[in-house]
C-alpha atoms as a PDB file:
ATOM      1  CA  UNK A   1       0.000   0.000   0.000  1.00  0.00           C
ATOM      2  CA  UNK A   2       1.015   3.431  -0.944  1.00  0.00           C
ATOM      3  CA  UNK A   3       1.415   6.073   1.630  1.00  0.00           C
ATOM      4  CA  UNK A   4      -1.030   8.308  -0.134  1.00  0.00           C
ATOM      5  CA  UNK A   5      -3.384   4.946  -0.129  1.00  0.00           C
ATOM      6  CA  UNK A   6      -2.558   5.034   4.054  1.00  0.00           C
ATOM      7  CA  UNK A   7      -4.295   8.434   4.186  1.00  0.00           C
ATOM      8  CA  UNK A   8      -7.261   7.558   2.286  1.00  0.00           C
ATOM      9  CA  UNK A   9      -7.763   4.573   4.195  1.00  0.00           C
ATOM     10  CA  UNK A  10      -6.930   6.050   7.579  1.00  0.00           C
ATOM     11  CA  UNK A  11      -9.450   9.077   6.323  1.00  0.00           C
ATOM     12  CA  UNK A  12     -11.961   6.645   5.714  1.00  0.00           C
ATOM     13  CA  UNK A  13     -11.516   5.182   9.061  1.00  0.00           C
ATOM     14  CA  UNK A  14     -11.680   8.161  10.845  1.00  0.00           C
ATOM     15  CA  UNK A  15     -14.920  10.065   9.599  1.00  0.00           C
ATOM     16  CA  UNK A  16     -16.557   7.695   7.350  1.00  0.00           C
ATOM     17  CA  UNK A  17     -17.730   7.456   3.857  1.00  0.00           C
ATOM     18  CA  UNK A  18     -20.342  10.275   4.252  1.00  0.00           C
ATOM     19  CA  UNK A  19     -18.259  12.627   5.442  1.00  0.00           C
ATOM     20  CA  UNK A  20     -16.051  11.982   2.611  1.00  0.00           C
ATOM     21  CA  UNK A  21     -17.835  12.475  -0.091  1.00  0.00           C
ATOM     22  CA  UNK A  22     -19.800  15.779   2.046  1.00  0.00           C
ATOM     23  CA  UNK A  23     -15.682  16.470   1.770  1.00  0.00           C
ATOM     24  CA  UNK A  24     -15.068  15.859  -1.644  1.00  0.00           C
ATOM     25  CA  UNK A  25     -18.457  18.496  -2.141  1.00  0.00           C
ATOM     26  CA  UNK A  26     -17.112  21.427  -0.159  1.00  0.00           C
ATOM     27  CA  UNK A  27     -13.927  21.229  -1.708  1.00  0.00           C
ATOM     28  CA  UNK A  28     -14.972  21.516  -5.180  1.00  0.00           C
ATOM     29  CA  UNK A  29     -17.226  24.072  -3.994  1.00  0.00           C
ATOM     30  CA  UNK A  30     -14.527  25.765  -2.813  1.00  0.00           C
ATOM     31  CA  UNK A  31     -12.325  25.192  -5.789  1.00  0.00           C
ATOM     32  CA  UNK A  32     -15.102  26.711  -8.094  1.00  0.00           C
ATOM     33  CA  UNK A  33     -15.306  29.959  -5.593  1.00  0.00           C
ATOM     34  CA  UNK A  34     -11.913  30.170  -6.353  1.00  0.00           C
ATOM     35  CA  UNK A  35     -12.177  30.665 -10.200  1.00  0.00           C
ATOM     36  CA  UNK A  36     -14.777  33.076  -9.673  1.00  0.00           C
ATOM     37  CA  UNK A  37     -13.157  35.469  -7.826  1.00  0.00           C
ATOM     38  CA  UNK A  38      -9.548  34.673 -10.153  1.00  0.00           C
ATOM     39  CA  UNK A  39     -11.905  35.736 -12.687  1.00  0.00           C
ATOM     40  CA  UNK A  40     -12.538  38.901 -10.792  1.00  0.00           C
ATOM     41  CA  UNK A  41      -8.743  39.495  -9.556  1.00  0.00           C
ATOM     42  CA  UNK A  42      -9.784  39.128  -6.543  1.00  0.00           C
ATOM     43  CA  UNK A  43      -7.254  36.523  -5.142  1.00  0.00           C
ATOM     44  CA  UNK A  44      -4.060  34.930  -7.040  1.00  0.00           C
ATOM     45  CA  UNK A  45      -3.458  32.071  -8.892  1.00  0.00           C
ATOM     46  CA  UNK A  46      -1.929  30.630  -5.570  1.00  0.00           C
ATOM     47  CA  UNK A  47      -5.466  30.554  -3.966  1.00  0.00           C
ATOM     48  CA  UNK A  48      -6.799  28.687  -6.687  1.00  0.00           C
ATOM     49  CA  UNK A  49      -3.867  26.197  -6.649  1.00  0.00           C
ATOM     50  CA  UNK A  50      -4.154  24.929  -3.297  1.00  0.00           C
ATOM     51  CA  UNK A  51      -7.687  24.534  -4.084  1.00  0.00           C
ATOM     52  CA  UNK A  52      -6.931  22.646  -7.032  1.00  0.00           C
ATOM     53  CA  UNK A  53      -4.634  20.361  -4.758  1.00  0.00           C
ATOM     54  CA  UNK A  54      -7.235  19.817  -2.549  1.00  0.00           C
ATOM     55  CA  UNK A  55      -9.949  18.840  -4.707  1.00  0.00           C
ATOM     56  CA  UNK A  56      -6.939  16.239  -6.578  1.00  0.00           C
ATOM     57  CA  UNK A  57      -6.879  14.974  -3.333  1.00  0.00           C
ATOM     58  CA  UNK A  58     -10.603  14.387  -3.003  1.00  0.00           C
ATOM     59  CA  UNK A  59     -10.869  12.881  -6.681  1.00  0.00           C
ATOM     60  CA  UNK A  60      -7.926  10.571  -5.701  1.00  0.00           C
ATOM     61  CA  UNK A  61      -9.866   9.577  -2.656  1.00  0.00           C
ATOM     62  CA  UNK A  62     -13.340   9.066  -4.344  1.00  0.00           C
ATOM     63  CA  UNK A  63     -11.183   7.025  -7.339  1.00  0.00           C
ATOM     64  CA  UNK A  64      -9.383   5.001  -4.470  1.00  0.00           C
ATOM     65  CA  UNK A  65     -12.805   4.402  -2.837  1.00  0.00           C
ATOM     66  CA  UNK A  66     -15.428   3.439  -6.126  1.00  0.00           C
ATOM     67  CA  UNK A  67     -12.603   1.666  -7.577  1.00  0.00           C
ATOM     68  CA  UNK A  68      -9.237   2.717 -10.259  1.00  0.00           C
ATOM     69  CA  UNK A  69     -10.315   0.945 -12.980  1.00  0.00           C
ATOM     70  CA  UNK A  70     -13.761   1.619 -13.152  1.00  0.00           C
ATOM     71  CA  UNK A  71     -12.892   5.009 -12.782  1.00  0.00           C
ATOM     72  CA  UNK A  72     -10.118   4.525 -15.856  1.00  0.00           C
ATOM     73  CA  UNK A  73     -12.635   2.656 -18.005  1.00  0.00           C
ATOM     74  CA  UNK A  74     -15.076   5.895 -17.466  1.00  0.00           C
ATOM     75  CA  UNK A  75     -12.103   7.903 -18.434  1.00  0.00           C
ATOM     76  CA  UNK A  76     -11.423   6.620 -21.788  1.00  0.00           C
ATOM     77  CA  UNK A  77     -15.069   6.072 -23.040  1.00  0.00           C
ATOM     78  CA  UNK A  78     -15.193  10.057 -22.426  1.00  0.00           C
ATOM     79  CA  UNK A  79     -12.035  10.791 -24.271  1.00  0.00           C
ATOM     80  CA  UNK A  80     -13.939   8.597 -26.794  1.00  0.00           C
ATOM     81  CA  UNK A  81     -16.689  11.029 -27.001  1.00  0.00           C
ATOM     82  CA  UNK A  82     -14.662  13.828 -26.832  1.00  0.00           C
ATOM     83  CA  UNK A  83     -12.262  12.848 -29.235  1.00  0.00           C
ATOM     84  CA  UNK A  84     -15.771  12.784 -31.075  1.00  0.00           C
ATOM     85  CA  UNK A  85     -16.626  15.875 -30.464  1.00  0.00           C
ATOM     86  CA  UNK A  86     -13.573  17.962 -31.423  1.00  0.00           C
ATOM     87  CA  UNK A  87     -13.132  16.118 -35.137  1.00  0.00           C
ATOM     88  CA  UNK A  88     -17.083  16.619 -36.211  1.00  0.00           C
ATOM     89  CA  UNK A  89     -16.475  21.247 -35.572  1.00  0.00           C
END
């Protein structure tokens, strides 16, 4: 086990599924307040890093919880479709 596969599992442990994925929804909340007020130069690109970082850390999470390769397999069909997309404009 990886050590970043410790702290999911220790996370888990801790406060629960729930309260992971409640997690995983304030953080992208946060990460999307972020843009908006980047948009606005109203805070730096810093701001909206370490929201970025935690929000990576969620999605790693929530792929380490509902499983890698189901996750991977949803990955490529979408690259499918967008690959799709971009050669019928």
């Amino acid at each position: 086990m990886t050590e970043i596969e410790e702290v999911y599992r220790a996370s888990l442990a801790r406060w629960g599924v729930e309260a992971q994925y409640d997690q995983a929804v304030e953080e992208c909340a946060e990460l999307i307040a972020a843009l908006k007020h980047f948009k606005r130069d109203r805070i730096g690109e810093e701001q909206v890093v370490a929201e970025l970082a935690d929000v990576t850390l969620m999605i790693g999470q929530l792929t380490w919880m509902l499983g890698e390769e189901r996750v991977q397999r949803a990955i490529e069909e979408k690259l499918v479709k967008l690959r799709r997309l971009l050669e019928s404009e």
